[in-house]
Protein backbone atom coordinates (compact mmCIF):
# COMPACT_ATOMS: atom_id res chain seq x y z
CA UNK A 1 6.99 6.66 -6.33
CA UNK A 2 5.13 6.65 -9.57
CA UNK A 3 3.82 2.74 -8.88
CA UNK A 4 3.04 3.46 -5.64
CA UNK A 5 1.07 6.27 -6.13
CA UNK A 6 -0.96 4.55 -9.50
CA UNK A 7 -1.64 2.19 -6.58
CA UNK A 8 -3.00 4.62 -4.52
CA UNK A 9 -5.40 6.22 -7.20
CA UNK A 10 -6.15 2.49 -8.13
CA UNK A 11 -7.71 1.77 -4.26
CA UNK A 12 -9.37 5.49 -3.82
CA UNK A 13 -11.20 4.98 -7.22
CA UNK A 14 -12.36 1.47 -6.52
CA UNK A 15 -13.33 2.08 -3.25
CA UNK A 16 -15.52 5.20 -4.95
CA UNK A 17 -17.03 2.60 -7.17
CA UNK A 18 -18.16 0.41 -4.46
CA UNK A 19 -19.88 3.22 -2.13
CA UNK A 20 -21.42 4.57 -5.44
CA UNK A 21 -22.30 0.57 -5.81
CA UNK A 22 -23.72 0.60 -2.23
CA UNK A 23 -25.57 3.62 -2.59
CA UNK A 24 -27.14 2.78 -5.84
CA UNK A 25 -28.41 -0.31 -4.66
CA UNK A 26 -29.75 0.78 -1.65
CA UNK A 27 -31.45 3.97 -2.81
CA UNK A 28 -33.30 1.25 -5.34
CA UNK A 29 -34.37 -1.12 -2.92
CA UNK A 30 -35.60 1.31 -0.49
CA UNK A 31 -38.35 3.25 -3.18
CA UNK A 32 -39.04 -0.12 -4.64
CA UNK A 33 -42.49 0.08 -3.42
CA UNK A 34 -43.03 3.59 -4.96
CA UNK A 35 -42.47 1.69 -8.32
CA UNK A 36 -44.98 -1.64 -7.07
CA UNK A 37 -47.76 0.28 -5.32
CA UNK A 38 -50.05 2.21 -8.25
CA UNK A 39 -53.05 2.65 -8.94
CA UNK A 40 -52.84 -0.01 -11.24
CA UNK A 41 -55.56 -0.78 -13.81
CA UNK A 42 -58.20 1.94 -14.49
CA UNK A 43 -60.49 1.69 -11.67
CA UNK A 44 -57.93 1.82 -9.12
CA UNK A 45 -59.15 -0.39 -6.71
CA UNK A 46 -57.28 -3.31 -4.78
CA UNK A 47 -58.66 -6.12 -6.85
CA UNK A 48 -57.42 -4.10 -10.34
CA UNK A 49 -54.18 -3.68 -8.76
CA UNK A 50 -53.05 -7.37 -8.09
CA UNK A 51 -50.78 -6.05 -5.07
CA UNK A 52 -50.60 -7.89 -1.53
CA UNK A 53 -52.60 -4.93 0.06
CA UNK A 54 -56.03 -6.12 -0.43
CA UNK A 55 -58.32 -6.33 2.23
CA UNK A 56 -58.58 -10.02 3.94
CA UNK A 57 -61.85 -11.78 2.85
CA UNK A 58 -65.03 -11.26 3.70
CA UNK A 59 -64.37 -7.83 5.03
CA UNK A 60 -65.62 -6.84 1.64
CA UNK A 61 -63.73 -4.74 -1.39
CA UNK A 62 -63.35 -0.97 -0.79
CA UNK A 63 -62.12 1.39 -3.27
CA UNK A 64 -58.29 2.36 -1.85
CA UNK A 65 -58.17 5.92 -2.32
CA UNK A 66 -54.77 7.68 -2.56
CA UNK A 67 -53.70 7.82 0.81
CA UNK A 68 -54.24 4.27 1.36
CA UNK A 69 -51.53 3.94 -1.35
CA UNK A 70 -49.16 6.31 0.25
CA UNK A 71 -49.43 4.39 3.57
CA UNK A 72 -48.93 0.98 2.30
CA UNK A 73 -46.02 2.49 0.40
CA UNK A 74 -44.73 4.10 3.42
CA UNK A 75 -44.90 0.84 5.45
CA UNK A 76 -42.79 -0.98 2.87
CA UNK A 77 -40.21 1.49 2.76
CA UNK A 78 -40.12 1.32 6.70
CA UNK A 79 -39.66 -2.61 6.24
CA UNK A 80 -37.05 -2.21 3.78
CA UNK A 81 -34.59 0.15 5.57
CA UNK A 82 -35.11 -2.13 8.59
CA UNK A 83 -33.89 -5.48 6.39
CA UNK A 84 -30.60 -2.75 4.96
CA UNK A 85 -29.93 -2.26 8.45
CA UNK A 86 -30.09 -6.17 8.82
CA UNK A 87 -27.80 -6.34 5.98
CA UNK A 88 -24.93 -4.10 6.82
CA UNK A 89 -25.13 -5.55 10.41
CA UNK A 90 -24.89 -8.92 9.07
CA UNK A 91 -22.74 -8.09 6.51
CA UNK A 92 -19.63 -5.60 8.48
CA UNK A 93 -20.80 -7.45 12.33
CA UNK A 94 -22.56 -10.92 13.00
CA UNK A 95 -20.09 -12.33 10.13
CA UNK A 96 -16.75 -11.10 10.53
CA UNK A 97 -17.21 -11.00 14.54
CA UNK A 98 -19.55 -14.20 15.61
CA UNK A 99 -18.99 -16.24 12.26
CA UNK A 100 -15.43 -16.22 11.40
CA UNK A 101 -14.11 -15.85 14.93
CA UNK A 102 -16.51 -18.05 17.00
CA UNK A 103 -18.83 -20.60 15.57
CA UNK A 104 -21.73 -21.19 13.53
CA UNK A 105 -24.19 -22.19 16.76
CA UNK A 106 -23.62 -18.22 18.06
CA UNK A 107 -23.96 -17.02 14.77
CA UNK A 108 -27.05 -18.96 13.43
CA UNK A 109 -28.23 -18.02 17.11
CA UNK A 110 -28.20 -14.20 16.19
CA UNK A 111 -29.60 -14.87 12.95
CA UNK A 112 -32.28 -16.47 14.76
CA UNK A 113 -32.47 -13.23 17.22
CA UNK A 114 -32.43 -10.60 14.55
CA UNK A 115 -35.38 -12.68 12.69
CA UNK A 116 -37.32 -12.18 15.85
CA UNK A 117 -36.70 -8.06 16.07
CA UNK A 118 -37.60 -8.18 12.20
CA UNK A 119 -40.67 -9.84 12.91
CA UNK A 120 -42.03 -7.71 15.62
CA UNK A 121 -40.79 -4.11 13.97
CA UNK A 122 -42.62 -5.58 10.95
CA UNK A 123 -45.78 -5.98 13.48
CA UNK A 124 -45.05 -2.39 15.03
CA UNK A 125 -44.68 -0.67 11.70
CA UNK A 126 -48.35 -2.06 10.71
CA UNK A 127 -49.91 -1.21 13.78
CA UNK A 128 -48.50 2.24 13.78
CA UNK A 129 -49.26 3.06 10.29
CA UNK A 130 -53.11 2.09 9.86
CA UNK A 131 -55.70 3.54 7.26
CA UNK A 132 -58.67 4.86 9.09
CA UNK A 133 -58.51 1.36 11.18
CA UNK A 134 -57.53 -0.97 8.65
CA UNK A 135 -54.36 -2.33 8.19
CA UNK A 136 -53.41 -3.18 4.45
CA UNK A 137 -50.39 -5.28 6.20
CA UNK A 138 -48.15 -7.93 4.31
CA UNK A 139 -47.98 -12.01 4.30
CA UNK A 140 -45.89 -13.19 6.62
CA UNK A 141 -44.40 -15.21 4.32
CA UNK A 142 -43.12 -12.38 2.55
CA UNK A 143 -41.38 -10.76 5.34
CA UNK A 144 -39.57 -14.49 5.67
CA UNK A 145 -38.79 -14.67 1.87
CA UNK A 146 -37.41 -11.13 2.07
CA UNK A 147 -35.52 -11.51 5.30
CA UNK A 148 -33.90 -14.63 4.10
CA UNK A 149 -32.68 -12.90 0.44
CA UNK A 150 -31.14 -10.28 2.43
CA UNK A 151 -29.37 -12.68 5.05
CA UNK A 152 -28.40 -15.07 1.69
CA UNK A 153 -26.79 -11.97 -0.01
CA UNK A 154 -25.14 -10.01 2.31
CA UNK A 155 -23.93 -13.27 3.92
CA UNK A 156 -22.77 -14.44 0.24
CA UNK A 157 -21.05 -10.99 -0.39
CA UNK A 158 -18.95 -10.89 2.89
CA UNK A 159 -17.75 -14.16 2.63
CA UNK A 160 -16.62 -13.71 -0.96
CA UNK A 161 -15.34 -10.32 -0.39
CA UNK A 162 -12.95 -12.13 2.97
CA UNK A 163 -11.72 -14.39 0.67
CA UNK A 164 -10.48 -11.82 -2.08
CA UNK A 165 -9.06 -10.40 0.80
CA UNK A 166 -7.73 -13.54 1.86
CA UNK A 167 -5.94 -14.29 -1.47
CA UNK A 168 -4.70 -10.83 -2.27
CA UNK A 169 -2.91 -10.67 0.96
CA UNK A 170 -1.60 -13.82 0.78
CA UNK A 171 -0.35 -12.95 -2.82
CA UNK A 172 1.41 -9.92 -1.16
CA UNK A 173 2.72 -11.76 1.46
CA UNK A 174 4.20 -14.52 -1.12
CA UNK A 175 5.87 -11.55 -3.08
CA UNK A 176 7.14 -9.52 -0.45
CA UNK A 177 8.72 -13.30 0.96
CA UNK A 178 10.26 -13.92 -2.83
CA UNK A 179 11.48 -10.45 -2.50
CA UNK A 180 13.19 -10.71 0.31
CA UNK A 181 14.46 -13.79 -0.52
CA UNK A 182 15.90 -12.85 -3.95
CA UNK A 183 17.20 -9.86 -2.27
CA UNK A 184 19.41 -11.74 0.40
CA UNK A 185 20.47 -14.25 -2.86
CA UNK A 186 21.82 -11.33 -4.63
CA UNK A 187 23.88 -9.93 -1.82
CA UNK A 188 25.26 -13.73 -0.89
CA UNK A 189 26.88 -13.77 -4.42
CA UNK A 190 29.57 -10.28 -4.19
CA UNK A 191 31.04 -12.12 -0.75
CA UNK A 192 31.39 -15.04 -2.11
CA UNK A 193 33.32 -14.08 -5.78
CA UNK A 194 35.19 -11.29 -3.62
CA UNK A 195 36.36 -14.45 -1.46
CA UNK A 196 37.86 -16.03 -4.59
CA UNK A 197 39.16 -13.01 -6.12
CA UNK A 198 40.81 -11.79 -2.49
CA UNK A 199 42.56 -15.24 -2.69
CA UNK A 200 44.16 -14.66 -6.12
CA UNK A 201 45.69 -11.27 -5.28
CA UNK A 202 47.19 -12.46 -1.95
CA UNK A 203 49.08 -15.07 -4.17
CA UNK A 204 49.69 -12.30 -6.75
CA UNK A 205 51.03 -10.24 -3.58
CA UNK A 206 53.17 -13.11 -2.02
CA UNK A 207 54.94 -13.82 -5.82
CA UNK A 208 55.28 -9.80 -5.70
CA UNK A 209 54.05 -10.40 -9.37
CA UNK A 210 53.47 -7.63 -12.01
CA UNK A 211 50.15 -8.66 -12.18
CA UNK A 212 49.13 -7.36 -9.39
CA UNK A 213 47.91 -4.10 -10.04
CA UNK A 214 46.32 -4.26 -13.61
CA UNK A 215 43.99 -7.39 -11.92
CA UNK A 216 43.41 -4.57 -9.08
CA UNK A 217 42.19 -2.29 -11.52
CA UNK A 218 40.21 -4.94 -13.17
CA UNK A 219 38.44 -5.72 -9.95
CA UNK A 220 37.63 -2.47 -9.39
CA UNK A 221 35.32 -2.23 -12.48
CA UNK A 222 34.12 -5.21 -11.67
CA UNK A 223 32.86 -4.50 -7.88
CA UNK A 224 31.33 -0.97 -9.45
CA UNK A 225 29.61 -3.83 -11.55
CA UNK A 226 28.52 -5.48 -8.42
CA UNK A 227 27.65 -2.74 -6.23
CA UNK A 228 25.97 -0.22 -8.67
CA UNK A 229 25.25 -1.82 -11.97
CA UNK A 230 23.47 -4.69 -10.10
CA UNK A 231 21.72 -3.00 -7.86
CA UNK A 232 18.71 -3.13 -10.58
CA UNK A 233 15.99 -5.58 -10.98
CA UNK A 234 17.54 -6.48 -14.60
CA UNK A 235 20.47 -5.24 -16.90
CA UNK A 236 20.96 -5.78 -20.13
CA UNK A 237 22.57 -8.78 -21.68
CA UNK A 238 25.73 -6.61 -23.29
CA UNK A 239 26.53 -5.61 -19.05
CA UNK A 240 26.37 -9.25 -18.12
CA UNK A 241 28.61 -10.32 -20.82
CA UNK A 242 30.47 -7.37 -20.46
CA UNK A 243 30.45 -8.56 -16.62
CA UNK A 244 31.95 -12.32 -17.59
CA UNK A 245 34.23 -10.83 -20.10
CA UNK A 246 35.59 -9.33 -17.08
CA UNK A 247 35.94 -12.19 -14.87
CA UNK A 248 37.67 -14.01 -17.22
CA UNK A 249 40.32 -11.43 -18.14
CA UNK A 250 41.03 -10.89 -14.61
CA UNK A 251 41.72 -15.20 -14.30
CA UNK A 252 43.47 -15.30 -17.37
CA UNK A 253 46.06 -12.26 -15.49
CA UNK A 254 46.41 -14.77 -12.71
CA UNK A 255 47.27 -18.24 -14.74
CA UNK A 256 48.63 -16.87 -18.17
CA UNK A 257 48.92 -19.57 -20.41
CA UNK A 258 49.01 -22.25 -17.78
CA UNK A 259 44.90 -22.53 -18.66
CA UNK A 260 43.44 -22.52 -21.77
CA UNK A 261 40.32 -20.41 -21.86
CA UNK A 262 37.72 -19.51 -24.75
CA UNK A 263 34.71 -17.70 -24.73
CA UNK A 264 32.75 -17.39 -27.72
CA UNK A 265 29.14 -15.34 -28.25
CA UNK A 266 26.75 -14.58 -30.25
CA UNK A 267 23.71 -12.64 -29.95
CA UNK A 268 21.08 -10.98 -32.09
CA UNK A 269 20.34 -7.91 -29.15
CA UNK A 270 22.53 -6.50 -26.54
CA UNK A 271 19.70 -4.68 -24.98
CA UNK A 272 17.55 -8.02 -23.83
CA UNK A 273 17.21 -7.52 -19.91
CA UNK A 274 18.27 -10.60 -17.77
CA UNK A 275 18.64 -11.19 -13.84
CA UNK A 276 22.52 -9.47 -13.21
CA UNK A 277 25.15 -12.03 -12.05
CA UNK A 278 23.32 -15.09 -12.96
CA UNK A 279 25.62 -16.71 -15.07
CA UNK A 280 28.63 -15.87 -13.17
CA UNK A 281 28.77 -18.97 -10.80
CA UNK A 282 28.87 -21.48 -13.48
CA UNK A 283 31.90 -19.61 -15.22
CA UNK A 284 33.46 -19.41 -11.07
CA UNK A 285 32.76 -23.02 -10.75
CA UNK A 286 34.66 -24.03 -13.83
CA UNK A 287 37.56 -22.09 -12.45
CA UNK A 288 37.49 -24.08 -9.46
CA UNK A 289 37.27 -26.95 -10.17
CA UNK A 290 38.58 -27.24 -13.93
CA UNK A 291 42.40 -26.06 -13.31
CA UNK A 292 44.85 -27.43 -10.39
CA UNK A 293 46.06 -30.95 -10.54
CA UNK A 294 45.00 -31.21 -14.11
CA UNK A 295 46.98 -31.99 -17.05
CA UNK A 296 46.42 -29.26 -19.95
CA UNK A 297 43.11 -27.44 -18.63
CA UNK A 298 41.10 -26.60 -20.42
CA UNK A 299 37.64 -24.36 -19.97
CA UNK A 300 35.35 -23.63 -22.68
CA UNK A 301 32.58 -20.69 -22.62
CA UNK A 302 29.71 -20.56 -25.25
CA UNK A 303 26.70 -17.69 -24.97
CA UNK A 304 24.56 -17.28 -27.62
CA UNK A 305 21.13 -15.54 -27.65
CA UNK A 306 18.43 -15.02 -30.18
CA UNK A 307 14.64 -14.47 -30.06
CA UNK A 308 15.55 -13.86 -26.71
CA UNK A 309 16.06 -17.51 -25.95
CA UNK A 310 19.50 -17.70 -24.26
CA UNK A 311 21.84 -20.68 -24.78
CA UNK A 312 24.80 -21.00 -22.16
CA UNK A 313 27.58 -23.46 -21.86
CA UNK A 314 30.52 -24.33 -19.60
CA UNK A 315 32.92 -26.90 -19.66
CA UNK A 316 35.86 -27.85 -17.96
CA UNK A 317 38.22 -30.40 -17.85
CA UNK A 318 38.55 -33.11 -14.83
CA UNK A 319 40.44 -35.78 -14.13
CA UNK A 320 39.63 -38.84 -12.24
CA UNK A 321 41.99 -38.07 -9.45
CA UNK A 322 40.94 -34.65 -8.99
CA UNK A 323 39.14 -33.69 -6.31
CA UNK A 324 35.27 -33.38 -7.57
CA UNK A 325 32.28 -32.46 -6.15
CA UNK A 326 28.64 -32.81 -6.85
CA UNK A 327 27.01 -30.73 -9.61
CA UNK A 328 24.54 -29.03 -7.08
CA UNK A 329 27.84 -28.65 -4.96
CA UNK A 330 28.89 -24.75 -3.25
CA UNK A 331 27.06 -21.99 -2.38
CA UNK A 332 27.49 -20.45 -5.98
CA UNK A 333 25.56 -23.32 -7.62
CA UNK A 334 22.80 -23.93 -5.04
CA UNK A 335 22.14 -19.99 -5.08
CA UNK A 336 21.83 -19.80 -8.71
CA UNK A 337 19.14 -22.47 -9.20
CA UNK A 338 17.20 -21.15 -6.52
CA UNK A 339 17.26 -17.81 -8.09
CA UNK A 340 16.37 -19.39 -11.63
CA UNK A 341 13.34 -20.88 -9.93
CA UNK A 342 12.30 -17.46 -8.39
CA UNK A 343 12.86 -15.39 -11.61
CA UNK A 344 12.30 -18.12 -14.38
CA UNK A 345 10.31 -20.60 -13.36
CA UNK A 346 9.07 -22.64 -16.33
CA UNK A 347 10.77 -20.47 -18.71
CA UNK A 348 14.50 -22.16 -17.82
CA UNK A 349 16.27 -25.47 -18.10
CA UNK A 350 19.16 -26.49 -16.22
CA UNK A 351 21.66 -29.37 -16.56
CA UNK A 352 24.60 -30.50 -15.53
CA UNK A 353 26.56 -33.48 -16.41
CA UNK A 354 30.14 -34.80 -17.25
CA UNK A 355 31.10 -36.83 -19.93
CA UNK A 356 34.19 -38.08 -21.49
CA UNK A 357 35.92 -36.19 -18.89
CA UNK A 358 34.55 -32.50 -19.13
CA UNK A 359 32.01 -31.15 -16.68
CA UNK A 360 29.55 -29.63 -18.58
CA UNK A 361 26.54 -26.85 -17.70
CA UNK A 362 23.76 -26.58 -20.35
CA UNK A 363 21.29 -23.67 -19.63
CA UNK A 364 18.48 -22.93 -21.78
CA UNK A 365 16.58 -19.39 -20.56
CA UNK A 366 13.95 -17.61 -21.91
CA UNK A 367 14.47 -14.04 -21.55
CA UNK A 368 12.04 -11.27 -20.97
């Protein structure tokens, strides 16, 4: 709730910013001409003044007197909230509507259009607004250059605004995918060690074995692991060894001393976060496939962390004649390395290998 409403303050005072933006720049361009149009040198007449007001030539050079400022003043500010009105329509219509969903010929054909309208308001506001029959007017030119700044800009400024847009949402839509997908990961992993560990206590049941209810009781911390604990985005390193040490004391109830099992750590901090369950699979995997028709099994469990780089390793015993499978093999495996290239890419390395008869998992994870 608190994220989601720093979000909310975030868009309210950035969409502030850019009406305040708006406005600013549009007051400013409109009373341009009240900052352009003086009386210039002393003198004040249209020659001293260097503006585009003067009289044509060979009409002569007449002394402007104050209301022929005002007027030619008045007739830019006219022309200039007639080329804002050309922006925003360009800007929040002819783009988004003719540009981006039909084609450049309709859209360069309403450029054309609106160039026409400009031109002729630009002739109506001149004839309209006259000084004692003489009309100041501008260059046509000008009106072009001007017209074509404001269709540049505001064309330039909608198309980079769609594409921020564009990104951000596709950003979003990446996340919210990655999301989704991590959360559907996460749940695949309880149904698939509660498969395992529902196998072991139907043989514990069948052999009516003593067993059977300290490794239920063991279970049941470990699902309020599952369900609860792991319900966060990360716990800390001490729960997830906590977690394994777990696991293994509930396998070590169901084969005794039939499988030799060691599990040494070491760790500077207990309170380094890391993804819940991740480490799990390797340690099910070696359970497996590292006991059954193998002579003396053995499975060997190192985790040591400092500067919150994590070392892990896992190895178990195979024989040639047992039944192997590839490294990338079951559901456990395959779902981990996805999830270590969701939640670590570049900051993990992964391998797997056997030698001399031990399968061995080597991961390398930087923690933060």
């Amino acid at each position: 709730m608190i994220s989601s409403a720093a979000d909310l303050k975030g868009q309210v005072v950035n969409r502030f910013m850019v009406i305040a933006l708006h406005v600013i720049a549009t007051g400013t361009f409109i009373f341009i001409p009240w900052m352009l149009f003086g009386p210039g040198l002393p003198g004040g007449n249209a020659a001293s003044t260097g503006n585009f007001g003067d009289p044509p030539p060979g009409e002569g050079m007449t002394e402007m007197n104050i209301t022929d400022i005002q007027t030619m003043r008045l007739q830019s500010v006219v022309f200039n909230i007639v080329l804002i009105c050309f922006f925003y329509v360009n800007m929040y219509v002819l783009v988004p509507q003719v540009l981006t969903k039909k084609s450049w010929i309709y859209y360069a054909a309403a450029i054309v259009m609106c160039f026409v309208i400009m031109l002729g308001l630009n002739e109506a506001i001149e004839h309209f607004m006259t000084i004692d029959g003489y009309r100041p007017g501008r260059p046509v030119y000008f009106s072009i250059i001007n017209f074509l700044l404001v269709f540049g800009l505001s064309t330039a400024l909608r198309l980079t605004s769609d594409r921020v847009k564009f990104e951000r949402d596709r950003k979003e839509r990446e996340t919210e995918n990655l999301k989704s997908e991590l959360a559907l990961l996460r749940s695949q992993v309880s149904p698939h060690f509660m498969f395992n560990i529902l196998n072991n206590l139907v043989s514990l049941a069948r052999k009516k074995s003593d067993q059977l209810e300290p490794i239920i009781i063991q279970l049941s911390h470990l699902m309020r692991y599952m369900l609860y604990d792991s319900g966060e985005k990360r716990v800390s390193l001490k729960e997830e060894i906590d977690y394994l040490k777990s696991y293994i004391e509930l396998q070590k109830l169901r084969f005794g001393n039939d499988v030799g099992v060691q599990f040494d750590r070491s760790i500077s901090r207990s309170d380094i976060p890391i993804e819940p369950m991740l480490l799990i699979p390797f340690v099910e995997n070696a359970f497996k496939h590292g006991i059954g028709m193998i002579r003396d099994p053995q499975i060997m469990i190192n985790l040591s962390a400092e500067n919150n780089i994590l070392h892990f390793t896992v190895k178990n015993k195979f024989t040639e004649t047992a039944e192997t499978k590839d490294a990338s093999s079951g559901i456990g495996i395959q779902n981990v390395r996805r999830r270590l290239d969701l939640l670590y890419r570049d900051m993990h390395e992964l391998t797997i290998y056997e030698a001399d008869r031990w399968f061995v998992v080597e991961l390398k994870l930087i923690l933060k």
